[in-house]
Protein backbone atom coordinates (compact mmCIF):
# COMPACT_ATOMS: atom_id res chain seq x y z
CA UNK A 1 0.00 0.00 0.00
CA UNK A 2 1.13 3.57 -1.10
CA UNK A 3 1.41 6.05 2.03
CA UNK A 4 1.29 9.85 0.72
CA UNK A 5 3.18 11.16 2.95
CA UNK A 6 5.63 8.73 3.68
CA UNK A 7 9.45 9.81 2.94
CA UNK A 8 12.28 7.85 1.89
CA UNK A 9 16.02 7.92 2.66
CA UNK A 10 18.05 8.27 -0.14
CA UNK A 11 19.29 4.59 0.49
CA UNK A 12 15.75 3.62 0.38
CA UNK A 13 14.96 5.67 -3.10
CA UNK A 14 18.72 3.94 -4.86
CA UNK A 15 17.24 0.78 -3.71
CA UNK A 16 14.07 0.65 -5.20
CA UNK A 17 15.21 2.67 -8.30
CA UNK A 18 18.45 0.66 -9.09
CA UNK A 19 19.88 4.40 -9.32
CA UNK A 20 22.75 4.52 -6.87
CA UNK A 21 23.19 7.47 -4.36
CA UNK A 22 25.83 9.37 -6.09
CA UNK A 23 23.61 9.64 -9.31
CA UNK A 24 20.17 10.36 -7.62
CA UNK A 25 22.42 14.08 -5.74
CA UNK A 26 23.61 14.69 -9.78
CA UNK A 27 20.03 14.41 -11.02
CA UNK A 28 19.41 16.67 -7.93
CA UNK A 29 21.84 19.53 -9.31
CA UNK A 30 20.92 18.67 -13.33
CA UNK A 31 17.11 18.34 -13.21
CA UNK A 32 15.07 21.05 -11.17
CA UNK A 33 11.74 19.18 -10.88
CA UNK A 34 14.20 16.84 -8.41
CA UNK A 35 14.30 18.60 -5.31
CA UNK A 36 13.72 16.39 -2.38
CA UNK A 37 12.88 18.02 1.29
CA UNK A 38 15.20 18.33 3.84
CA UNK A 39 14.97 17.52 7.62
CA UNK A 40 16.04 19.76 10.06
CA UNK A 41 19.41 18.13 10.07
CA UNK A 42 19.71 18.62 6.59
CA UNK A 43 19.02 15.13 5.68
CA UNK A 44 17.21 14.57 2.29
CA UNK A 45 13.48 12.61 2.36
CA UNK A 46 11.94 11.94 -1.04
CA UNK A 47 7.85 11.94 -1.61
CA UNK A 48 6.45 9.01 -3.72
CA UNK A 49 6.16 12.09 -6.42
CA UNK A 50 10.10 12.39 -6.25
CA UNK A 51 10.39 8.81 -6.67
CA UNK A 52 8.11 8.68 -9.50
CA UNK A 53 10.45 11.51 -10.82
CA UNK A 54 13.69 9.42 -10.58
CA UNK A 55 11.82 6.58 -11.92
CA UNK A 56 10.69 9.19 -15.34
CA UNK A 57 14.53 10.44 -15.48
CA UNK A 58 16.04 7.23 -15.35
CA UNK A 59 13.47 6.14 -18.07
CA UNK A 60 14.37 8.79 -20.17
CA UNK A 61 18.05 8.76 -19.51
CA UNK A 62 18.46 4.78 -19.70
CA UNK A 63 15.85 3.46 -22.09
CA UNK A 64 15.29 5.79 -24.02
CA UNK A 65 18.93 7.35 -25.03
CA UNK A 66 17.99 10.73 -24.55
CA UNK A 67 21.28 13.11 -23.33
CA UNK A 68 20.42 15.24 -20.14
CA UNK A 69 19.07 18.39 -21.93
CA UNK A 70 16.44 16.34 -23.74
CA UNK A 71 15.47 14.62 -20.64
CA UNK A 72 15.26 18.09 -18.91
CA UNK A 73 13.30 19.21 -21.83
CA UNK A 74 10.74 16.50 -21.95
CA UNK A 75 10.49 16.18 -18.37
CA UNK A 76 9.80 20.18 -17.69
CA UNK A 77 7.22 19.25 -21.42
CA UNK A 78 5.46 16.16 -19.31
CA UNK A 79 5.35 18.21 -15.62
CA UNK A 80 4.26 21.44 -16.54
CA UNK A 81 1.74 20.55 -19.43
CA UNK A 82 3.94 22.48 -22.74
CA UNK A 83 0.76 22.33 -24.33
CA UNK A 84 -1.67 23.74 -22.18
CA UNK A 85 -3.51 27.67 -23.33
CA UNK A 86 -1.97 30.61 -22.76
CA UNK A 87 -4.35 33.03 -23.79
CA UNK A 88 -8.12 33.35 -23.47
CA UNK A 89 -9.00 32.70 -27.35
CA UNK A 90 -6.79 29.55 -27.27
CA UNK A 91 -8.53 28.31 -23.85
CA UNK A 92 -12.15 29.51 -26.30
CA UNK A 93 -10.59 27.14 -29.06
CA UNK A 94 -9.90 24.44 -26.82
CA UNK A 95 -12.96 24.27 -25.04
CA UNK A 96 -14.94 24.87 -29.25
CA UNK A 97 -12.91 21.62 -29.68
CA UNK A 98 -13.73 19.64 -26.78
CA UNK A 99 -17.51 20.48 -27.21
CA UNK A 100 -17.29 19.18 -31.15
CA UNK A 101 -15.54 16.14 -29.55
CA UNK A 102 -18.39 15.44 -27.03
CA UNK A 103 -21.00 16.18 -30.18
CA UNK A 104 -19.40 13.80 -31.57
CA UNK A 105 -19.26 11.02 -29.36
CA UNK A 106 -22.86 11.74 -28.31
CA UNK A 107 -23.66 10.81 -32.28
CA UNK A 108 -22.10 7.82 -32.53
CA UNK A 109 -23.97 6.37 -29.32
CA UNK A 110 -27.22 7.74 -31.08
CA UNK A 111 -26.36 6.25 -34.15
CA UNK A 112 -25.54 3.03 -32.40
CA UNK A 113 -28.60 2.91 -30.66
């Protein structure tokens, strides 16, 4: 079972990432979305999001070949939603779009009826 708010050790996260504890501090420094909290003795404690970070970066990295810019890039991409509106007549668009999508959808359940 998955606890929310439990936090790992460093040893804990190498172990159940394969990545060892001198790699997880360098993807600390090289990829910002990996910051892991620190206790009051300055000890690091990563969140089942961080983990699931580590797990994305060492995906990218490993499997698929990308250098450490492009993993940056397509992490910041997957994180931060690239694609979402920035202005009020793209958000208009978007939402034009989604309603001709549910139109849609609604007439092909008609027609299947």
């Amino acid at each position: 079972m998955v606890h929310p708010n439990r936090r790992y050790a460093i040893s804990e996260v190498s172990e159940q990432t394969g990545v060892a504890i001198h790699v997880l501090r360098q993807w600390e420094a090289r990829f910002p979305q990996l910051k892991p909290k620190r206790d009051r003795a300055n000890r690091r404690y990563y969140t089942e999001a961080d983990i699931e970070i580590v797990r994305r970066i060492k995906q990218l990295l490993r499997h698929e070949n990308l250098r450490t810019a492009g993993a940056r890039k397509r992490l910041a991409q997957e994180l931060i939603g690239e694609g979402r509106p920035k202005t009020n007549s793209e958000i208009v668009d978007l939402i034009d779009r989604i309603e001709a999508e549910a139109r849609a959808i609604l007439d092909l359940l008609d027609d299947s009826r």
